[in-house]
PDB file of N, CA and C in Angstrom:
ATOM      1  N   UNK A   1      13.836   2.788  17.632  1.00  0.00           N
ATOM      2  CA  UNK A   1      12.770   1.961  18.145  1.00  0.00           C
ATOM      3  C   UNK A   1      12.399   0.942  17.079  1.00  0.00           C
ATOM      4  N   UNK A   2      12.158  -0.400  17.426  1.00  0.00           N
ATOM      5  CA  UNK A   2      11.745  -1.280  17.090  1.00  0.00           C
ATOM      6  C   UNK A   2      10.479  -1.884  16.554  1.00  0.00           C
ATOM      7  N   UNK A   3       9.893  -2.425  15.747  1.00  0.00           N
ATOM      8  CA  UNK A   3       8.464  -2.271  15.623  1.00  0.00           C
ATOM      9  C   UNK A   3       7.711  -2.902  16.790  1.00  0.00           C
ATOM     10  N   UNK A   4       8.251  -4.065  17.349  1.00  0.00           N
ATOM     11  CA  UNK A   4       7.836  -5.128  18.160  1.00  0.00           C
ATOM     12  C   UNK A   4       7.930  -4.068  19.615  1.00  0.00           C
ATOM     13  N   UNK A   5       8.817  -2.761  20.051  1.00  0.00           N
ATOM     14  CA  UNK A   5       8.547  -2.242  20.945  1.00  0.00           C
ATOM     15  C   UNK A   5       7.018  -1.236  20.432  1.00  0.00           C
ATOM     16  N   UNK A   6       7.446  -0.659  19.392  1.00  0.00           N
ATOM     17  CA  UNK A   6       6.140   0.003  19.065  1.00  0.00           C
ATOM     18  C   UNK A   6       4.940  -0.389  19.798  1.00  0.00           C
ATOM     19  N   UNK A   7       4.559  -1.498  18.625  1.00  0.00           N
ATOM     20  CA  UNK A   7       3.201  -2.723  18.975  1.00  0.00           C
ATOM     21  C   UNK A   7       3.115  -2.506  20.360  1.00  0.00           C
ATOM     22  N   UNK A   8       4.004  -2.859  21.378  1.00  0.00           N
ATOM     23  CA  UNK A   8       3.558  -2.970  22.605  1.00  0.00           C
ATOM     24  C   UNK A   8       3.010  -1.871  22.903  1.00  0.00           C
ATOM     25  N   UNK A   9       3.411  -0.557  22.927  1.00  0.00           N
ATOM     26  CA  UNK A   9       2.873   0.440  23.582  1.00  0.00           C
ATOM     27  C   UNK A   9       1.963   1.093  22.285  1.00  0.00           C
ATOM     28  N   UNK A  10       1.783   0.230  21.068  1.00  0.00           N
ATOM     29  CA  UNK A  10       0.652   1.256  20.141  1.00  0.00           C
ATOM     30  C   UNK A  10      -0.779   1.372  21.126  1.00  0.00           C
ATOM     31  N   UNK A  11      -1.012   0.975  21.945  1.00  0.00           N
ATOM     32  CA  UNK A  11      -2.627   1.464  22.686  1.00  0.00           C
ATOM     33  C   UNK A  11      -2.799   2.235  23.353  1.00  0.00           C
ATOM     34  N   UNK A  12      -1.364   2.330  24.165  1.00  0.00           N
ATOM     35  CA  UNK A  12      -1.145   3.338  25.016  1.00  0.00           C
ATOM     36  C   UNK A  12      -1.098   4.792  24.715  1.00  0.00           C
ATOM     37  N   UNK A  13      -0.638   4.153  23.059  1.00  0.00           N
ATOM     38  CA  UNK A  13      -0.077   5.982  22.739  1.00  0.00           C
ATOM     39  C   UNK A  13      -1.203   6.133  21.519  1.00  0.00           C
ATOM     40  N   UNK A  14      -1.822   5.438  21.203  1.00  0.00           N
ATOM     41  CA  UNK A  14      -3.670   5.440  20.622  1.00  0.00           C
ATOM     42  C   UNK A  14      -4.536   6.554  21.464  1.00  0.00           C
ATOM     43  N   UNK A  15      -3.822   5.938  22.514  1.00  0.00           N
ATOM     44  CA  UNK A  15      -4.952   6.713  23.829  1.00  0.00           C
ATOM     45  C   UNK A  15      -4.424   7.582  24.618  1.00  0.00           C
ATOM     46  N   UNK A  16      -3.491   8.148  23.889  1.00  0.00           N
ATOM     47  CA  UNK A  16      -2.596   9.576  24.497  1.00  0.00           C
ATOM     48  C   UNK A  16      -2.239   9.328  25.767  1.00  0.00           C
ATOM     49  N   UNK A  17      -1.582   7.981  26.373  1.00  0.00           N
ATOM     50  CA  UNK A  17      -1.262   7.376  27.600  1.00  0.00           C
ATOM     51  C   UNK A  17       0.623   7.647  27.530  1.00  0.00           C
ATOM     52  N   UNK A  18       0.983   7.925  26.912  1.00  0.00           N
ATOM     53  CA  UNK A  18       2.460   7.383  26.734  1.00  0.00           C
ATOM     54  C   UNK A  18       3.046   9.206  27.071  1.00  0.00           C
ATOM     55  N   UNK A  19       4.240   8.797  27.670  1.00  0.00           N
ATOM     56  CA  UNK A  19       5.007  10.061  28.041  1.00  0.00           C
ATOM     57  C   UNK A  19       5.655  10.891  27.144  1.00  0.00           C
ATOM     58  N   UNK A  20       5.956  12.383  26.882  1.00  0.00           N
ATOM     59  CA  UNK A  20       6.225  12.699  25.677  1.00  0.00           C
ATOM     60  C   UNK A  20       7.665  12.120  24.888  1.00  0.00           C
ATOM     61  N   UNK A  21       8.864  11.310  25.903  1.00  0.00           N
ATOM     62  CA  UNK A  21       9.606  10.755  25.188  1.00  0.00           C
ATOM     63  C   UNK A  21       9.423   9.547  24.437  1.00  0.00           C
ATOM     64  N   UNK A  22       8.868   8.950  24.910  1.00  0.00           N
ATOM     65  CA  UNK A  22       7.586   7.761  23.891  1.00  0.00           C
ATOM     66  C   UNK A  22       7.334   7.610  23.007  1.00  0.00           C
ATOM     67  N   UNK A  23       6.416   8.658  23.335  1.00  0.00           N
ATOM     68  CA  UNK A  23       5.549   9.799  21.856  1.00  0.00           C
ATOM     69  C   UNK A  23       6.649  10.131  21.102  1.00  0.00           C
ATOM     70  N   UNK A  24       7.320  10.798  21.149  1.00  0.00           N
ATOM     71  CA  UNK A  24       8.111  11.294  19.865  1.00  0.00           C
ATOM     72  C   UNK A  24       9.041   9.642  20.023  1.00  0.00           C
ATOM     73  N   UNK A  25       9.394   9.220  20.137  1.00  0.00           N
ATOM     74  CA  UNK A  25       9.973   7.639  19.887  1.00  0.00           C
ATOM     75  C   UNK A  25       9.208   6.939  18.570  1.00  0.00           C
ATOM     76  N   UNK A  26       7.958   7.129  19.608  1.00  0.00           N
ATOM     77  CA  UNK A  26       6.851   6.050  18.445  1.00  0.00           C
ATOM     78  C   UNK A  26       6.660   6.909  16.905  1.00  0.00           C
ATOM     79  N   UNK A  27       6.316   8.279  17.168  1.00  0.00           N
ATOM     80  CA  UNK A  27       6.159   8.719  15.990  1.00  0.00           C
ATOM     81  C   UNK A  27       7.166   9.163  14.891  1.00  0.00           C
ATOM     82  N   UNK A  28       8.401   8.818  15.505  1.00  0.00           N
ATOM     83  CA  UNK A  28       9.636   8.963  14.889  1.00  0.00           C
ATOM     84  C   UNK A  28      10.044   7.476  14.071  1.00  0.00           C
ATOM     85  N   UNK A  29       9.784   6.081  14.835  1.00  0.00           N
ATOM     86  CA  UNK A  29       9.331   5.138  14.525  1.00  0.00           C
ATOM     87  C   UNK A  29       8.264   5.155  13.141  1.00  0.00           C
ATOM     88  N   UNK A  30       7.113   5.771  12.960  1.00  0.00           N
ATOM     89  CA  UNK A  30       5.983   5.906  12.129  1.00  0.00           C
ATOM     90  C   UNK A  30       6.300   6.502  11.241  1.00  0.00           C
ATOM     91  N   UNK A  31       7.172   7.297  10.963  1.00  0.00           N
ATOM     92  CA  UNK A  31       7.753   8.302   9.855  1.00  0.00           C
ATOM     93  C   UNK A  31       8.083   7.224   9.154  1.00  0.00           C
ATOM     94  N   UNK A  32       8.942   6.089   9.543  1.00  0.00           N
ATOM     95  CA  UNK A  32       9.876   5.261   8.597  1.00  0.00           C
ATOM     96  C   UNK A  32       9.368   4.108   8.571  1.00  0.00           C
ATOM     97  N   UNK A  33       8.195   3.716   9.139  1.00  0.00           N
ATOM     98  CA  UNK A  33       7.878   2.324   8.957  1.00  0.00           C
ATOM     99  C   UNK A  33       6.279   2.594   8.604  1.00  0.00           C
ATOM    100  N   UNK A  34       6.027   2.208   7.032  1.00  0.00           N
ATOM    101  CA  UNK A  34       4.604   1.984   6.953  1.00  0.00           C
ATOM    102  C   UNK A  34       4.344   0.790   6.934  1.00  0.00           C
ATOM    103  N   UNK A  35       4.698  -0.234   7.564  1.00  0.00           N
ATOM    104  CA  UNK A  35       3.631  -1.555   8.368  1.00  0.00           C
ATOM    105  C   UNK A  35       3.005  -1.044   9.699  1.00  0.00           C
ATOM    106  N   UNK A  36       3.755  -0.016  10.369  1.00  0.00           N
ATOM    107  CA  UNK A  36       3.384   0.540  11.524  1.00  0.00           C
ATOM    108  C   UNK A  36       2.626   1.462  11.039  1.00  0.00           C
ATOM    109  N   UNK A  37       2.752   2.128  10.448  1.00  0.00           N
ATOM    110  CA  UNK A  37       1.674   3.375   9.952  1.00  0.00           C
ATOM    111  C   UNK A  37       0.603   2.694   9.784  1.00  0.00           C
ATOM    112  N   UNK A  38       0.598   1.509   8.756  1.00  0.00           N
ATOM    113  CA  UNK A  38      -1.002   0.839   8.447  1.00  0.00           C
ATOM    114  C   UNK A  38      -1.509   0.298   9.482  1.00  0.00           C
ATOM    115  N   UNK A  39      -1.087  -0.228  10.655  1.00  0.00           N
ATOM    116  CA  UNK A  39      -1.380  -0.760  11.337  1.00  0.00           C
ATOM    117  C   UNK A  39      -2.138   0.217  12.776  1.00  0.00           C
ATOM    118  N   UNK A  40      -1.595   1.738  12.730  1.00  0.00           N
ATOM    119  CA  UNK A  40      -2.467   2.706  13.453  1.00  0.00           C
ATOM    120  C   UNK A  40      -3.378   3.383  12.340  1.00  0.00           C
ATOM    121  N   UNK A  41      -3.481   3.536  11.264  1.00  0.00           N
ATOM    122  CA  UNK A  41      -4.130   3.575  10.486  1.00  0.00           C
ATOM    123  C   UNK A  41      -5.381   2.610  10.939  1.00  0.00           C
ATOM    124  N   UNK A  42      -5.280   1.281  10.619  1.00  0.00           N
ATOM    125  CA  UNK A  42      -6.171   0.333  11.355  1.00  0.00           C
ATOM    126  C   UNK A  42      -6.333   0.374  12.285  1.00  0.00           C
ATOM    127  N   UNK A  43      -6.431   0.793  13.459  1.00  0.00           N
ATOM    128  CA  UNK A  43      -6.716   0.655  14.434  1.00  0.00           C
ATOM    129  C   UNK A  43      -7.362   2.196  14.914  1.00  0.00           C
ATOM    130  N   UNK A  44      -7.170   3.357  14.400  1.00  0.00           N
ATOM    131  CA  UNK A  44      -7.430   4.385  14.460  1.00  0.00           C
ATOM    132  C   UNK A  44      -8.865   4.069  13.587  1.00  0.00           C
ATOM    133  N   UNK A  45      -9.167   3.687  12.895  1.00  0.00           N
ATOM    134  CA  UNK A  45     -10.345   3.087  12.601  1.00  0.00           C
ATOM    135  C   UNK A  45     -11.172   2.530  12.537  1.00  0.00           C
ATOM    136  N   UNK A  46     -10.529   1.525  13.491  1.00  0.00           N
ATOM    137  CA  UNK A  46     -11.787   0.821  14.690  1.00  0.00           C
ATOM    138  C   UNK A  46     -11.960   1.550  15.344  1.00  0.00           C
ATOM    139  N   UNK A  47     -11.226   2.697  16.135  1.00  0.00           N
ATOM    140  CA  UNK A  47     -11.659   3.393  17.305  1.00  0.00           C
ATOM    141  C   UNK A  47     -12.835   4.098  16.701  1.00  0.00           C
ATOM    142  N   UNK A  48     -12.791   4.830  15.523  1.00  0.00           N
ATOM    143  CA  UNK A  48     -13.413   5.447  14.556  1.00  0.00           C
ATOM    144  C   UNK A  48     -14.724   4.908  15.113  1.00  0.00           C
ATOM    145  N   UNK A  49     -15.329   3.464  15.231  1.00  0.00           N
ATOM    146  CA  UNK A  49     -16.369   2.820  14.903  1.00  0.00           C
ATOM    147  C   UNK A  49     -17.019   3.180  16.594  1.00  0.00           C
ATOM    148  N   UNK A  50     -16.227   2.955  17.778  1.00  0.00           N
ATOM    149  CA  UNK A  50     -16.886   3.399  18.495  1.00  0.00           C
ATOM    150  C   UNK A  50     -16.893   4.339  19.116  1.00  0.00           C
ATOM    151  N   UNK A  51     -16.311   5.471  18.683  1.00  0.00           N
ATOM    152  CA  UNK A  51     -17.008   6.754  18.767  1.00  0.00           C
ATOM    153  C   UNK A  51     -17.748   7.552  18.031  1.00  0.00           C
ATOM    154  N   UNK A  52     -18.077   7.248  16.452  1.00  0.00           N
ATOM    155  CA  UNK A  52     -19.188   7.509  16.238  1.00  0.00           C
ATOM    156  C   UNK A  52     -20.541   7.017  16.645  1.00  0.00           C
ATOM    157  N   UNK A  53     -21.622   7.760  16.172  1.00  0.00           N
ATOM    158  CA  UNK A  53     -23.030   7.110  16.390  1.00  0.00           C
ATOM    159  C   UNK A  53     -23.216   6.437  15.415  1.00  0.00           C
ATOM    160  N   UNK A  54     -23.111   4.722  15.010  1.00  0.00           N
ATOM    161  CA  UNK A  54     -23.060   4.267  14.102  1.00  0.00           C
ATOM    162  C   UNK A  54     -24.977   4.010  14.048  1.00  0.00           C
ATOM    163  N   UNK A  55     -25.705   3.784  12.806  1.00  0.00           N
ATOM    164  CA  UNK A  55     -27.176   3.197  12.876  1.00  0.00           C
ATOM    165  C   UNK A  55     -26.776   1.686  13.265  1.00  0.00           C
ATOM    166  N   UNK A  56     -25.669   0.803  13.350  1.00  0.00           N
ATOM    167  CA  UNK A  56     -25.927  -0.236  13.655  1.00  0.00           C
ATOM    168  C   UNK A  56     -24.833  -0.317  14.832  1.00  0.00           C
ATOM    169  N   UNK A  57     -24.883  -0.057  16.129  1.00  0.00           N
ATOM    170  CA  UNK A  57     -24.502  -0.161  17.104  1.00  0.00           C
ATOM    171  C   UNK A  57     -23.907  -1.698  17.249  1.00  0.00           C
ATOM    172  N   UNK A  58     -22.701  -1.657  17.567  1.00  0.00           N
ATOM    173  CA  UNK A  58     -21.840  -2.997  17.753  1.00  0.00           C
ATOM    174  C   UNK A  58     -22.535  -3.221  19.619  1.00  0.00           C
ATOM    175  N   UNK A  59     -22.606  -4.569  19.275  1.00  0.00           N
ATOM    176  CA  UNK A  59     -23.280  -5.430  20.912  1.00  0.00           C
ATOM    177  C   UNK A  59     -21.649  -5.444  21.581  1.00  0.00           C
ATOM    178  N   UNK A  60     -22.456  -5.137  22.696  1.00  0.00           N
ATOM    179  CA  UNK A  60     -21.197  -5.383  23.720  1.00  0.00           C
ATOM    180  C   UNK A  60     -20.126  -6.558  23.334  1.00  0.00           C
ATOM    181  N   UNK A  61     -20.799  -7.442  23.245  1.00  0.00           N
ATOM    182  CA  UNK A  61     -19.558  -8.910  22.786  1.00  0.00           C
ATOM    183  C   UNK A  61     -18.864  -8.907  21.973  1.00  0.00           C
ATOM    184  N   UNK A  62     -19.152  -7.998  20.863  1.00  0.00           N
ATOM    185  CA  UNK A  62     -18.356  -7.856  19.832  1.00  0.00           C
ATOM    186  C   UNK A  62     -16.959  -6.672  20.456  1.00  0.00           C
ATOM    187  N   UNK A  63     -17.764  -5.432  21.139  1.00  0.00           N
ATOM    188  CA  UNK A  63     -16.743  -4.631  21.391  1.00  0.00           C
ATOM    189  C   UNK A  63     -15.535  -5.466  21.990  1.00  0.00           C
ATOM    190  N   UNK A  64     -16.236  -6.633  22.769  1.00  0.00           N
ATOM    191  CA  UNK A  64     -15.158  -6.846  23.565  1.00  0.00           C
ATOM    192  C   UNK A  64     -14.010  -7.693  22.856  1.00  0.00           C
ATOM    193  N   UNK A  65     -14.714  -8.522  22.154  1.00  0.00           N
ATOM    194  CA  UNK A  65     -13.672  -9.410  21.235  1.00  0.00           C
ATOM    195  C   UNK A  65     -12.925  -8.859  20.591  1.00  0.00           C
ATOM    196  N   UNK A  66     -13.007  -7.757  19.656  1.00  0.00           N
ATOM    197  CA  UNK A  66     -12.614  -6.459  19.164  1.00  0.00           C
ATOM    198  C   UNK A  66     -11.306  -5.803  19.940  1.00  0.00           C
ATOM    199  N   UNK A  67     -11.917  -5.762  20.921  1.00  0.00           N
ATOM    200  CA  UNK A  67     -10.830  -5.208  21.836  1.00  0.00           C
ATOM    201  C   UNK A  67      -9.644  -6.215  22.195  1.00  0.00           C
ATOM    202  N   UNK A  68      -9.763  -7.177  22.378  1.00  0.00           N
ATOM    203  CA  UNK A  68      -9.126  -8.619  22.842  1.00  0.00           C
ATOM    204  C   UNK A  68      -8.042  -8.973  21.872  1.00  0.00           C
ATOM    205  N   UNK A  69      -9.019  -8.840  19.918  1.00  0.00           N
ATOM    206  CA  UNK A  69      -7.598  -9.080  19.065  1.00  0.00           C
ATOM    207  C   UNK A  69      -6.650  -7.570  19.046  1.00  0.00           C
ATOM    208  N   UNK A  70      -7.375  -6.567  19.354  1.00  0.00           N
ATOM    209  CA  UNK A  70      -6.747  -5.764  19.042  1.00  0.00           C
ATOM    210  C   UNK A  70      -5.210  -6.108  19.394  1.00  0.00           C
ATOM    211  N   UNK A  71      -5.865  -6.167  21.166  1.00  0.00           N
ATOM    212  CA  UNK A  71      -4.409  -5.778  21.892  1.00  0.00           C
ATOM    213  C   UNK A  71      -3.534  -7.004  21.774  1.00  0.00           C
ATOM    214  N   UNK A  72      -4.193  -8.379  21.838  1.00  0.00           N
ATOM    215  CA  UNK A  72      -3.109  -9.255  20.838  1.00  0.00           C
ATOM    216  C   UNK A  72      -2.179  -8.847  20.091  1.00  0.00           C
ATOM    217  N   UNK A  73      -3.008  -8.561  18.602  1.00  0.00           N
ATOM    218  CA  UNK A  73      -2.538  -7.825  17.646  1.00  0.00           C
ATOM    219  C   UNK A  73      -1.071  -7.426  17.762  1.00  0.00           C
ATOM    220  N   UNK A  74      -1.304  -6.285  18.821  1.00  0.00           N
ATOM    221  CA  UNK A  74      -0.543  -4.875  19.424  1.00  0.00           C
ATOM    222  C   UNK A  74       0.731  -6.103  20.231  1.00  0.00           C
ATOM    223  N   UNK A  75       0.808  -7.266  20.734  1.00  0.00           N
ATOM    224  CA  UNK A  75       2.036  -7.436  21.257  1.00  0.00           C
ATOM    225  C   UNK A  75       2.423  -8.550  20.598  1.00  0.00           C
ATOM    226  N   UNK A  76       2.434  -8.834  19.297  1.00  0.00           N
ATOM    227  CA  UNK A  76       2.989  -9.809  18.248  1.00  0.00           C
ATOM    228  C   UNK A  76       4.033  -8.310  17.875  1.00  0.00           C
TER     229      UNK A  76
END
């Protein structure tokens, strides 16, 4: 697997969406590529932000923009 296939489906499989041949694809992928590792690393850490109870609660507009580069991001 490719990184550029990765990217595409890194949200899917963020969000435990991806089928188990996928899954072991992508994470077989992640073993050998740390640009991909840093990059769910990052992103596993935005998620971080909204599922904790942060004291400064992100406004809706931000979540959404947030969300918007993410998945950009995810198909470069």
């Amino acid at each position: 697997m490719k990184c550029n296939e990765v990217k595409k489906n890194l949200m899917n499989y963020l969000d435990g969406k991806v089928d188990k041949e996928l899954r072991l694809l992508i994470e077989g992928h992640l073993n050998k590529c740390s640009t991909c590792r840093e990059q769910v690393s990052l992103l596993n850490g935005i998620a971080d932000l909204y599922r904790k109870d942060s004291p400064f609660p992100l406004p809706q507009s931000l979540k959404e923009e947030l969300t918007l580069l993410i998945k950009k991001s995810c198909k470069k």
